[in-house]
N, C-alpha and C. Protein backbone atom coordinates (compact mmCIF):
# COMPACT_ATOMS: atom_id res chain seq x y z
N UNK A 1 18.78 -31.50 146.72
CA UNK A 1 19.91 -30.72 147.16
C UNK A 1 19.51 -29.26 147.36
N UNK A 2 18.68 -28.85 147.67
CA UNK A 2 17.92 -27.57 148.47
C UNK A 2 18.80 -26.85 149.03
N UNK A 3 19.23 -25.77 148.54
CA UNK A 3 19.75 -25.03 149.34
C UNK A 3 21.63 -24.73 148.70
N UNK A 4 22.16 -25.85 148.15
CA UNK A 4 23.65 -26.36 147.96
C UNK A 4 23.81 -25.22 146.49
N UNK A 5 24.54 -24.72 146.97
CA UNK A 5 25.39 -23.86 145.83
C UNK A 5 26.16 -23.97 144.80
N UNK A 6 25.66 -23.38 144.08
CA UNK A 6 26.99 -23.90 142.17
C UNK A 6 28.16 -24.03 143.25
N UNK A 7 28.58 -23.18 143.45
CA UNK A 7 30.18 -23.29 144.26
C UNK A 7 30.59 -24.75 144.63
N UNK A 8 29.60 -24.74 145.89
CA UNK A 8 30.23 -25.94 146.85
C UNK A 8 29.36 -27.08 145.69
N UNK A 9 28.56 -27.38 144.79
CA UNK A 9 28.81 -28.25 143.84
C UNK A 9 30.16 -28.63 142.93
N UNK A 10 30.41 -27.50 142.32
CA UNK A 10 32.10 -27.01 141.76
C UNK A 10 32.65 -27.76 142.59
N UNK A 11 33.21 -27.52 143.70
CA UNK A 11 34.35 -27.90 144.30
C UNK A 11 33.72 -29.75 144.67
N UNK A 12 32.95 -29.94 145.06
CA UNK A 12 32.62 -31.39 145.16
C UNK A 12 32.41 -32.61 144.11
N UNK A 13 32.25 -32.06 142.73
CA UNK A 13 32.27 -32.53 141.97
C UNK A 13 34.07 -32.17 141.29
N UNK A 14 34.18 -31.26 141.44
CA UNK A 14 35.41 -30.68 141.05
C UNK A 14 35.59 -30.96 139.62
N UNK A 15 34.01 -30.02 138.86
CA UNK A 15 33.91 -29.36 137.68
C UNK A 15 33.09 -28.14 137.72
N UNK A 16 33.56 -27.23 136.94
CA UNK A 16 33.00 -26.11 136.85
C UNK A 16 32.10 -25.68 135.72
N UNK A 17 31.88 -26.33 134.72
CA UNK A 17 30.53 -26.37 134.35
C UNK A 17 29.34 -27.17 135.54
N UNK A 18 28.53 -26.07 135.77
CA UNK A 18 27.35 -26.53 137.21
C UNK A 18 25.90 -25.87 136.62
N UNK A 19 25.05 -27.01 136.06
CA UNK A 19 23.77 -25.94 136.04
C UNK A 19 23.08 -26.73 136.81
N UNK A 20 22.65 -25.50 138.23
CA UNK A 20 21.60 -25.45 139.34
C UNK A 20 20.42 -25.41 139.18
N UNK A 21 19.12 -27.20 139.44
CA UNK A 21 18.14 -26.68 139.04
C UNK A 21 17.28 -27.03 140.00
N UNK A 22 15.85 -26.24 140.39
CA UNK A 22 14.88 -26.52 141.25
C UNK A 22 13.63 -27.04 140.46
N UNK A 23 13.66 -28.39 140.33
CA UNK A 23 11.99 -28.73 139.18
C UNK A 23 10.87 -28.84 140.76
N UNK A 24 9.61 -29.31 140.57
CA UNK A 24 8.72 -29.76 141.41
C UNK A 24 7.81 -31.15 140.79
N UNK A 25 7.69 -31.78 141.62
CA UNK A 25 6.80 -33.02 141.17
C UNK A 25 6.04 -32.99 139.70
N UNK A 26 5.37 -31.98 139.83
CA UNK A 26 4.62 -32.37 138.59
C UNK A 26 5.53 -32.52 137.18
N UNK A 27 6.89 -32.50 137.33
CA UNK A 27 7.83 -32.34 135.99
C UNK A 27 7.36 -34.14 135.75
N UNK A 28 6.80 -34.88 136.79
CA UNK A 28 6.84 -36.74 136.02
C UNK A 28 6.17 -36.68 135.35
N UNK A 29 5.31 -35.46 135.33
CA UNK A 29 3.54 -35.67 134.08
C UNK A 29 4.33 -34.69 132.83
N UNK A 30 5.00 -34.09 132.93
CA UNK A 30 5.75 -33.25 131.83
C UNK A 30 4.68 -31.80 131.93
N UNK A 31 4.27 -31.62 133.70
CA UNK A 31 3.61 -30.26 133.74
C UNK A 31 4.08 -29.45 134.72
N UNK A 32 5.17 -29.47 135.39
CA UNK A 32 5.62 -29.41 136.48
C UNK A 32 6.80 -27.59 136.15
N UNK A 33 7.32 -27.13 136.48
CA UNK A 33 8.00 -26.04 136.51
C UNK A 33 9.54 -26.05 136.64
N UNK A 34 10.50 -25.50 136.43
CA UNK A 34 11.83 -25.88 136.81
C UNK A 34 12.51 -24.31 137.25
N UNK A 35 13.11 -24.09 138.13
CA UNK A 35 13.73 -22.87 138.42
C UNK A 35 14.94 -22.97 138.02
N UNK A 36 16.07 -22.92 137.03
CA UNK A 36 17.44 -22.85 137.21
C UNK A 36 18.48 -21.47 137.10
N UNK A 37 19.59 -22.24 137.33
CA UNK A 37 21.22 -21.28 136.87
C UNK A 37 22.16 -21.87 136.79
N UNK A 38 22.83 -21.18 136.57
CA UNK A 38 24.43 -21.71 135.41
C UNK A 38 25.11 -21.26 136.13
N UNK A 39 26.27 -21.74 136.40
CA UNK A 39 28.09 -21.20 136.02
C UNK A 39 28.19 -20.61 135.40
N UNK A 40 29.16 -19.03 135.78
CA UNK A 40 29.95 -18.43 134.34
C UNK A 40 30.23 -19.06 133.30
N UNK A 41 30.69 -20.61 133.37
CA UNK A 41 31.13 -20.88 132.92
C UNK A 41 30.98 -22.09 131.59
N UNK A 42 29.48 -22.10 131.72
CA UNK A 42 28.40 -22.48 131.05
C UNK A 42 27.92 -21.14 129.84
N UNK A 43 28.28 -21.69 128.95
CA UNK A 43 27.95 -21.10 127.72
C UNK A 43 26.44 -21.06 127.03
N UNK A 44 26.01 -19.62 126.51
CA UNK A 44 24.71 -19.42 126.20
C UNK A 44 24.06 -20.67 125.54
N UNK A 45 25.03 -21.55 124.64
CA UNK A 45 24.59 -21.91 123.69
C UNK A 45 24.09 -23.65 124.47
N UNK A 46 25.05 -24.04 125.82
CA UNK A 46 24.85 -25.26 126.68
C UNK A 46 23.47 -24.78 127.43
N UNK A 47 23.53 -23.36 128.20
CA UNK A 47 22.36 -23.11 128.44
C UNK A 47 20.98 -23.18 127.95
N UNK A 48 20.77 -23.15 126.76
CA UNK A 48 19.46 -23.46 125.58
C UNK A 48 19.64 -24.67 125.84
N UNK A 49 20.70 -25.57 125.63
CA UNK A 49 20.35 -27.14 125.45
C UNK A 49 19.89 -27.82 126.90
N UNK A 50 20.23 -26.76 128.29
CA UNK A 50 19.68 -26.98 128.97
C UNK A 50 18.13 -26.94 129.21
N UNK A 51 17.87 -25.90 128.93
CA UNK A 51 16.49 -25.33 128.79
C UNK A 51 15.62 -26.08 128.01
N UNK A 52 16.30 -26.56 127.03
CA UNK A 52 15.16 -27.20 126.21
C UNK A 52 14.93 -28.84 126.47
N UNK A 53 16.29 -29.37 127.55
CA UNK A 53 16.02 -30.16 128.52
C UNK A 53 14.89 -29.92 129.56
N UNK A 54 14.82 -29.24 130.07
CA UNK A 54 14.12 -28.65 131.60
C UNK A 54 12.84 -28.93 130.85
N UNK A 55 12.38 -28.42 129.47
CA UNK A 55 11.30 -28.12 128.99
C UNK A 55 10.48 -29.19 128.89
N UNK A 56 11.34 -30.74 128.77
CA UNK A 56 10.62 -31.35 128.76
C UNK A 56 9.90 -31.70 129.58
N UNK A 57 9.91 -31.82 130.57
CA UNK A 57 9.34 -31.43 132.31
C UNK A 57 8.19 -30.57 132.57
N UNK A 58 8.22 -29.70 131.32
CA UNK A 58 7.09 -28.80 132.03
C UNK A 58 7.70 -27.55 131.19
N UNK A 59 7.57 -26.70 132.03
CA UNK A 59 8.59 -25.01 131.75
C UNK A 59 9.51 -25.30 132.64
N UNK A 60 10.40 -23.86 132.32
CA UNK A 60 11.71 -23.57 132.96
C UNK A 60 11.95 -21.79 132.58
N UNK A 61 12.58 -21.77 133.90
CA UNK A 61 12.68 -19.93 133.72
C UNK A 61 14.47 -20.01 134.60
N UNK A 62 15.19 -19.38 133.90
CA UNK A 62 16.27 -19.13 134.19
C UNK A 62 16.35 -17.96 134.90
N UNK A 63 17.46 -18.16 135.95
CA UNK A 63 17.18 -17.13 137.13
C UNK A 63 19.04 -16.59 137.14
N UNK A 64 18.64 -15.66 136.87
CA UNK A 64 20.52 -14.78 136.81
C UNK A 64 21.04 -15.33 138.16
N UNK A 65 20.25 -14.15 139.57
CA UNK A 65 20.63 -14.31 140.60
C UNK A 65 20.37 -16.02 141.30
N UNK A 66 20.98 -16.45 141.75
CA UNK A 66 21.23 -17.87 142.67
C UNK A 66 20.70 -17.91 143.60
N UNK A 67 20.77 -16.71 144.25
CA UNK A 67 19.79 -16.96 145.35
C UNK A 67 18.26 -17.00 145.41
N UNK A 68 17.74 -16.70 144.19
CA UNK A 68 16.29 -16.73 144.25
C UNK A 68 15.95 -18.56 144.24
N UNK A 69 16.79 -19.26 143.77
CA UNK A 69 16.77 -20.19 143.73
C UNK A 69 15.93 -21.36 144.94
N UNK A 70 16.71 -20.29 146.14
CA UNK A 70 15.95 -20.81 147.63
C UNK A 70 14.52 -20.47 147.67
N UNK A 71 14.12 -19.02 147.10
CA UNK A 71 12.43 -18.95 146.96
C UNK A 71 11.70 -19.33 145.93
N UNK A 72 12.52 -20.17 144.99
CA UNK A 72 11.87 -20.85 144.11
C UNK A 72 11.59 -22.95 144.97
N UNK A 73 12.55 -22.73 145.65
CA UNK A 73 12.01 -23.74 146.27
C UNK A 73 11.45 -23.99 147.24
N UNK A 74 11.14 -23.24 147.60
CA UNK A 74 9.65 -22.43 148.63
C UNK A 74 8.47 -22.46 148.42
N UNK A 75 8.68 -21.98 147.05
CA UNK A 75 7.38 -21.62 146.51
C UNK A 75 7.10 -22.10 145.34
N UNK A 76 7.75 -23.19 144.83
CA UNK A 76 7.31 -23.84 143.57
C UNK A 76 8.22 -25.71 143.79
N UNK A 77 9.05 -25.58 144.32
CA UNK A 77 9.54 -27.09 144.36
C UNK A 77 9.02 -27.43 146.01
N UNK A 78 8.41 -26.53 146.32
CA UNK A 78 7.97 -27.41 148.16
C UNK A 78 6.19 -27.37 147.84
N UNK A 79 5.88 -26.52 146.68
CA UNK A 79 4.31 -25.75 146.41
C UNK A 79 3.44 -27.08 145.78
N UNK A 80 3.60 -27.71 145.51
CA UNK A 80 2.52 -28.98 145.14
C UNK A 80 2.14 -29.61 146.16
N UNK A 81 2.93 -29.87 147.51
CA UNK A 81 2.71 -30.20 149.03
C UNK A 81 1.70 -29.37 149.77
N UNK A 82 1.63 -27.82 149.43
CA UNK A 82 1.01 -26.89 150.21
C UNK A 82 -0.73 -27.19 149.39
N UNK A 83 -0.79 -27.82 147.92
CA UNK A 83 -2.06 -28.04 147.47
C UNK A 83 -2.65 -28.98 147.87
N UNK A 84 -1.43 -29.97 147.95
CA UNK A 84 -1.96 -31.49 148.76
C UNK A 84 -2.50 -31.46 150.18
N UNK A 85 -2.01 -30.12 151.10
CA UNK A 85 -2.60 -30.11 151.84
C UNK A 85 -4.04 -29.50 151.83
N UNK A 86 -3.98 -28.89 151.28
CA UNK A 86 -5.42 -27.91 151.23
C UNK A 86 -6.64 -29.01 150.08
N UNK A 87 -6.19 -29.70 149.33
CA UNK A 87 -7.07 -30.71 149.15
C UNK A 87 -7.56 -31.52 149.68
N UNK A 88 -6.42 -31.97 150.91
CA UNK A 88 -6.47 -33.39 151.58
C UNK A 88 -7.80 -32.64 153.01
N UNK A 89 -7.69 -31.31 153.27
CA UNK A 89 -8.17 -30.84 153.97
C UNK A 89 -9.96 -30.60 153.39
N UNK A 90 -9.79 -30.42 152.23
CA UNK A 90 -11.37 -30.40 151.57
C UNK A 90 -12.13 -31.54 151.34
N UNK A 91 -11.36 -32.51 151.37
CA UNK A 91 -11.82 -33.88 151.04
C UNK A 91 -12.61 -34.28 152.89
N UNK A 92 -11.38 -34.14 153.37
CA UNK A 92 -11.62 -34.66 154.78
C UNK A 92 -13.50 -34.16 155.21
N UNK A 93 -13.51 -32.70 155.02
CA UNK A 93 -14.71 -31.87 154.83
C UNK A 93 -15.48 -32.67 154.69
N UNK A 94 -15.25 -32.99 153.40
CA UNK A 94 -16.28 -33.93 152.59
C UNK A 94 -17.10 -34.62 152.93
N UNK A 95 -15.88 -35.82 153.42
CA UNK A 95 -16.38 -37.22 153.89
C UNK A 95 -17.20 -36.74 155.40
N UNK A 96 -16.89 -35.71 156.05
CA UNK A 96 -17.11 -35.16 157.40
C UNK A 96 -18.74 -34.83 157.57
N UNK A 97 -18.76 -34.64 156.09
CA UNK A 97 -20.29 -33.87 155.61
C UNK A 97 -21.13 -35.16 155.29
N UNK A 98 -20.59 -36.24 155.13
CA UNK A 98 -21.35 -37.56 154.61
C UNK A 98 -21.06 -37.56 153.19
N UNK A 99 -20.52 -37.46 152.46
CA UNK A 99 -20.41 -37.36 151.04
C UNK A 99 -19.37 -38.49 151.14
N UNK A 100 -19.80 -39.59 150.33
CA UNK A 100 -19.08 -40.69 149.97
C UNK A 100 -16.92 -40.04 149.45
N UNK A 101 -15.83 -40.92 150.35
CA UNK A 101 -15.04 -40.51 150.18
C UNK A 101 -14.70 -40.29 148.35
N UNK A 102 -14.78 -41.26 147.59
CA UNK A 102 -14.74 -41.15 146.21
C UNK A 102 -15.21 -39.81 145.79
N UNK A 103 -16.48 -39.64 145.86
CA UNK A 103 -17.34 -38.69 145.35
C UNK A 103 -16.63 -37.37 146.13
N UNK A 104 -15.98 -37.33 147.04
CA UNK A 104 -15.48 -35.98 147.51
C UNK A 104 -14.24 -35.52 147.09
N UNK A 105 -13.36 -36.61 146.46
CA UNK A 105 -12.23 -36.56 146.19
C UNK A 105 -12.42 -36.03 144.42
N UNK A 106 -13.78 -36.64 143.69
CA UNK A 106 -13.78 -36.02 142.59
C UNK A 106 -14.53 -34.83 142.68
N UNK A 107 -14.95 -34.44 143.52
CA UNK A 107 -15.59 -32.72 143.49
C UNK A 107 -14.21 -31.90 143.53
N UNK A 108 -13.39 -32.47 144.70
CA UNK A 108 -12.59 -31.66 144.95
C UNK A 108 -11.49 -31.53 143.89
N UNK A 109 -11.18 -32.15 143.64
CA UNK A 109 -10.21 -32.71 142.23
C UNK A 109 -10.75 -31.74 141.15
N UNK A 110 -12.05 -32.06 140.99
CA UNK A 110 -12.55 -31.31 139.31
C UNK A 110 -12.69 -29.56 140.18
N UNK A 111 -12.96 -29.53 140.91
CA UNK A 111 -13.04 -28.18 141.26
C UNK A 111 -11.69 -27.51 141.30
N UNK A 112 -10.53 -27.96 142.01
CA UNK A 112 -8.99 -27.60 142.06
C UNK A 112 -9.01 -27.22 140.29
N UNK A 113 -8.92 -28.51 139.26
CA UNK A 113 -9.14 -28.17 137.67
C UNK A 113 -9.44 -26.86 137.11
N UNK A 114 -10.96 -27.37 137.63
CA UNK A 114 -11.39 -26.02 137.06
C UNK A 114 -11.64 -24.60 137.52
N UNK A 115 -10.46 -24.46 138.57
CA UNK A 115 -10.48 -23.16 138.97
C UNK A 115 -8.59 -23.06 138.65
N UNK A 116 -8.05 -24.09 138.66
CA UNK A 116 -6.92 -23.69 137.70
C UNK A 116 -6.94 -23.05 136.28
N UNK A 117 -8.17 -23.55 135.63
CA UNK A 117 -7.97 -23.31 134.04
C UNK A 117 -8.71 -21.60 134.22
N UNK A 118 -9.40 -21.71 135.14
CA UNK A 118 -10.30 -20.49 135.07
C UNK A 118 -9.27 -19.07 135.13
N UNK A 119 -8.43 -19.34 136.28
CA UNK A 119 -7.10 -18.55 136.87
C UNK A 119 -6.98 -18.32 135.47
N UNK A 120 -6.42 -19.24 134.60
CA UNK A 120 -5.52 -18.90 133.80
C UNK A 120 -5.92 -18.60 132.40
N UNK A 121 -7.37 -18.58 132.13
CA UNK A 121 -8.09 -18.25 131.42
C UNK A 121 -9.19 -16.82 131.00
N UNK A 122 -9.04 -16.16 132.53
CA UNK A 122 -10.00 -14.93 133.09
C UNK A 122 -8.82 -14.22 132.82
N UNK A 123 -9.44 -13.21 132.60
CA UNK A 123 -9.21 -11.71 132.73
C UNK A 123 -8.88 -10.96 134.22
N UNK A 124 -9.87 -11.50 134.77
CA UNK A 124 -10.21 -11.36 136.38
C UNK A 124 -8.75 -11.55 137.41
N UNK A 125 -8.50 -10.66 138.25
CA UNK A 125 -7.42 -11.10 138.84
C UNK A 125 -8.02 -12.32 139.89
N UNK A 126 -7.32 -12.54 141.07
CA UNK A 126 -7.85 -13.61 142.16
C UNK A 126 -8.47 -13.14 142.85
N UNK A 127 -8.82 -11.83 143.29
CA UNK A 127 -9.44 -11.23 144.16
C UNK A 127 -11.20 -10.90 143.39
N UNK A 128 -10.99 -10.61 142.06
CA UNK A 128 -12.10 -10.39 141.48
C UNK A 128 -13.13 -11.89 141.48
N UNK A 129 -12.19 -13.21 141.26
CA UNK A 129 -12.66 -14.26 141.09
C UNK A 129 -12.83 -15.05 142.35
N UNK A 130 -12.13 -14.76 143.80
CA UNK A 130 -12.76 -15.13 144.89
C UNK A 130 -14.44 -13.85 145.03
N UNK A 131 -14.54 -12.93 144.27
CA UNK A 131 -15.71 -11.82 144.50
C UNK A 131 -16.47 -12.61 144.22
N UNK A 132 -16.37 -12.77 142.67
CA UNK A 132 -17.37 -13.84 141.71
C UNK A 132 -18.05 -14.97 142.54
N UNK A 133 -17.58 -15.46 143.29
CA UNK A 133 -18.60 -17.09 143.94
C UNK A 133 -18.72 -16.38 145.91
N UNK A 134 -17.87 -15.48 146.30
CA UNK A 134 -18.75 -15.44 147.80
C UNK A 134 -19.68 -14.19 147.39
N UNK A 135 -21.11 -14.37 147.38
CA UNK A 135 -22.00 -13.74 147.38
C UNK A 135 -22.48 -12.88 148.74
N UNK A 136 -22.85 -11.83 148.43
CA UNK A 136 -22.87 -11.01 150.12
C UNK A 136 -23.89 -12.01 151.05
N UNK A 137 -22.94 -12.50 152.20
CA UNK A 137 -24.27 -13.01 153.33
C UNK A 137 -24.33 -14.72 152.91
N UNK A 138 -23.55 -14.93 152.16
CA UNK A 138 -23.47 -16.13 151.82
C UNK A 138 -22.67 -17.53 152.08
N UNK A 139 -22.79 -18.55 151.90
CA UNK A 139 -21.83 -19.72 152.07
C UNK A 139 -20.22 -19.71 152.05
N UNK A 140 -19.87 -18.78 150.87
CA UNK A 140 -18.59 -18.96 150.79
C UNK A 140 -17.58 -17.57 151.34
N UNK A 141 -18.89 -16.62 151.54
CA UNK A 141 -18.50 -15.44 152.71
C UNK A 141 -17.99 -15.98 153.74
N UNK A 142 -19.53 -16.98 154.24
CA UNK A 142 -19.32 -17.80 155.76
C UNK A 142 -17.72 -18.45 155.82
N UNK A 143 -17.78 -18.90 154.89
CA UNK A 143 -15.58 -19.71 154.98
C UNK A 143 -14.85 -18.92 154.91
N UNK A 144 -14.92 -18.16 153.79
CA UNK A 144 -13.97 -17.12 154.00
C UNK A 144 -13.37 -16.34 155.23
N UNK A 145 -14.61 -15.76 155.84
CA UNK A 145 -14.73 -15.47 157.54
C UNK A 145 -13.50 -16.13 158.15
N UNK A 146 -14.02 -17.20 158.09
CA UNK A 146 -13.42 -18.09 159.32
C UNK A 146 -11.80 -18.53 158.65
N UNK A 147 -11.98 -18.51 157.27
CA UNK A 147 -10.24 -18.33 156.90
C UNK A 147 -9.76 -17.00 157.01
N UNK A 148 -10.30 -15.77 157.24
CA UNK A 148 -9.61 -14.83 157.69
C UNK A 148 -9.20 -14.66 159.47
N UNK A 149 -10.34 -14.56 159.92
CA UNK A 149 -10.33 -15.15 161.60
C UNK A 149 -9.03 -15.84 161.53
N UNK A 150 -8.29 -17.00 161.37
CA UNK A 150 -8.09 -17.83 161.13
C UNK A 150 -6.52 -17.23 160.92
N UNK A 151 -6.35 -16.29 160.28
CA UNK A 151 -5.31 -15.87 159.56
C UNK A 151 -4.96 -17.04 158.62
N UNK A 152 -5.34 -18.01 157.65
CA UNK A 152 -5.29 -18.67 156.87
C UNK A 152 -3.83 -17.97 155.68
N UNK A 153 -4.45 -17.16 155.24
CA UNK A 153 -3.44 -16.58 154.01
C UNK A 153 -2.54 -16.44 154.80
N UNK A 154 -2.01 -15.66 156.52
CA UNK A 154 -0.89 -15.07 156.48
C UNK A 154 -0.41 -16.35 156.99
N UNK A 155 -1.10 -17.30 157.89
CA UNK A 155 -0.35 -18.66 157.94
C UNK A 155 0.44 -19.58 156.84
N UNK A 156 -0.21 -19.43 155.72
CA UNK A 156 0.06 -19.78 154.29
C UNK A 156 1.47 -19.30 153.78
N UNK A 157 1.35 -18.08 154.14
CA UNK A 157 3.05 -17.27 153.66
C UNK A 157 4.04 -17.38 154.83
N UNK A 158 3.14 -17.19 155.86
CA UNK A 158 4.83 -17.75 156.95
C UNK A 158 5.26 -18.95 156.74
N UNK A 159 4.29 -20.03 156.68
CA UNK A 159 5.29 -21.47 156.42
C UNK A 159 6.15 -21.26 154.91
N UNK A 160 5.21 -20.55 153.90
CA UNK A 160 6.35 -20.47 153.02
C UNK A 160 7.52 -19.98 152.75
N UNK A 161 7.60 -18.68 153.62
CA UNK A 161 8.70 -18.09 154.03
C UNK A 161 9.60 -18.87 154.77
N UNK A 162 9.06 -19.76 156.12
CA UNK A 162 9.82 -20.38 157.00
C UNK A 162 10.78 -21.76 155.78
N UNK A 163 10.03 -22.22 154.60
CA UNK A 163 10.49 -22.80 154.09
C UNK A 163 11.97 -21.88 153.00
N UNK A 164 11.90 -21.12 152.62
CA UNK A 164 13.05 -20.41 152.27
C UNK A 164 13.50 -20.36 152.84
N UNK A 165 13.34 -20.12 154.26
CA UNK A 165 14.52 -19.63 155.46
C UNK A 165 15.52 -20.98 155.43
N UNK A 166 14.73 -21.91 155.54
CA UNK A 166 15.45 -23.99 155.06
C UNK A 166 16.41 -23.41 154.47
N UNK A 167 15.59 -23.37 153.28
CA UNK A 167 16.58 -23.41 151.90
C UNK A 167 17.77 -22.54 151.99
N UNK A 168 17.84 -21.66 152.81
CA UNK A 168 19.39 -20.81 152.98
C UNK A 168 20.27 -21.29 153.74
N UNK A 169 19.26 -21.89 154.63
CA UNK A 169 20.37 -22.38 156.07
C UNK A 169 21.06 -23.94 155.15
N UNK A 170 20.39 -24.39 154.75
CA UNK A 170 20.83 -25.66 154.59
C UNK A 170 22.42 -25.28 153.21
N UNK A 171 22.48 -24.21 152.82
CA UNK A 171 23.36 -23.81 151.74
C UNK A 171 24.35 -23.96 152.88
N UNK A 172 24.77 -23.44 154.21
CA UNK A 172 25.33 -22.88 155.24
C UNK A 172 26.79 -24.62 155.48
């Protein structure tokens, strides 16, 4: 329900306790994220019991304003799709390169891993840690290149933007 408002929930259900939530796929592994909000009319104390629902899923971050709701589903309930693509795209590489499909799917797999844990383990922001592996004149310079050429990143944020833009219209 992307996009659909406590309100026009309220009136369609025609109750006014409404808590609005955005999870993403990974909530089936219990690692996944949840964006929500409440009704006025939802009490602090239903809110915790929500939350500590959501939690089981993963996390959950409660969002005052409602409307962020649409760029939470932009960017975190549409965002496991945008990895699947960029994996499905490294793999393809892979096999492209001769590397047995299996064997490309676990490079790429353990590499996605362990540059998740790294993210979230470094000190280093993302810019320091894309520094760290393209070496001047090197292999991962050479890609980089061609993902800037490319406009890669700003292609990356317009579809995600174009996907919020969804998420408002479809409230409409």
């Amino acid at each position: 329900m992307a996009g659909i408002k406590i309100k026009k929930i309220q009136q369609l259900l025609n109750h006014q306790k409404v808590v609005r939530a955005m999870p993403n796929s990974p909530t089936v592994l219990g690692m996944g994220i949840t964006g929500y909000t409440a009704a006025n009319s939802v009490s602090f104390q239903e809110l915790m019991q929500v939350e500590r629902l959501l939690n089981c899923t993963g996390r959950s971050v409660y969002l005052e304003d409602e409307n962020l709701l649409d760029s939470v589903t932009a960017l975190s309930g549409s965002g496991p799709a945008y990895f699947y693509y960029i994996v499905d795209a490294m793999i393809k590489s892979g096999i492209e390169m001769g590397i047995d499909e299996n064997l490309a799917k676990l490079f790429v797999k353990q590499t996605m891993l362990g540059a998740y844990h790294l993210i979230n383990n470094s000190d280093k922001n993302l810019e320091q840690l894309i520094q760290d592996v393209a070496s001047k004149g090197g292999t991962t310079e050479a890609a980089l290149k061609i993902f800037e050429e490319n406009h890669l990143k700003e292609t990356l944020k317009t579809g995600i933007l174009e996907a919020e833009k969804r998420s408002k219209e479809l409230s409409r």
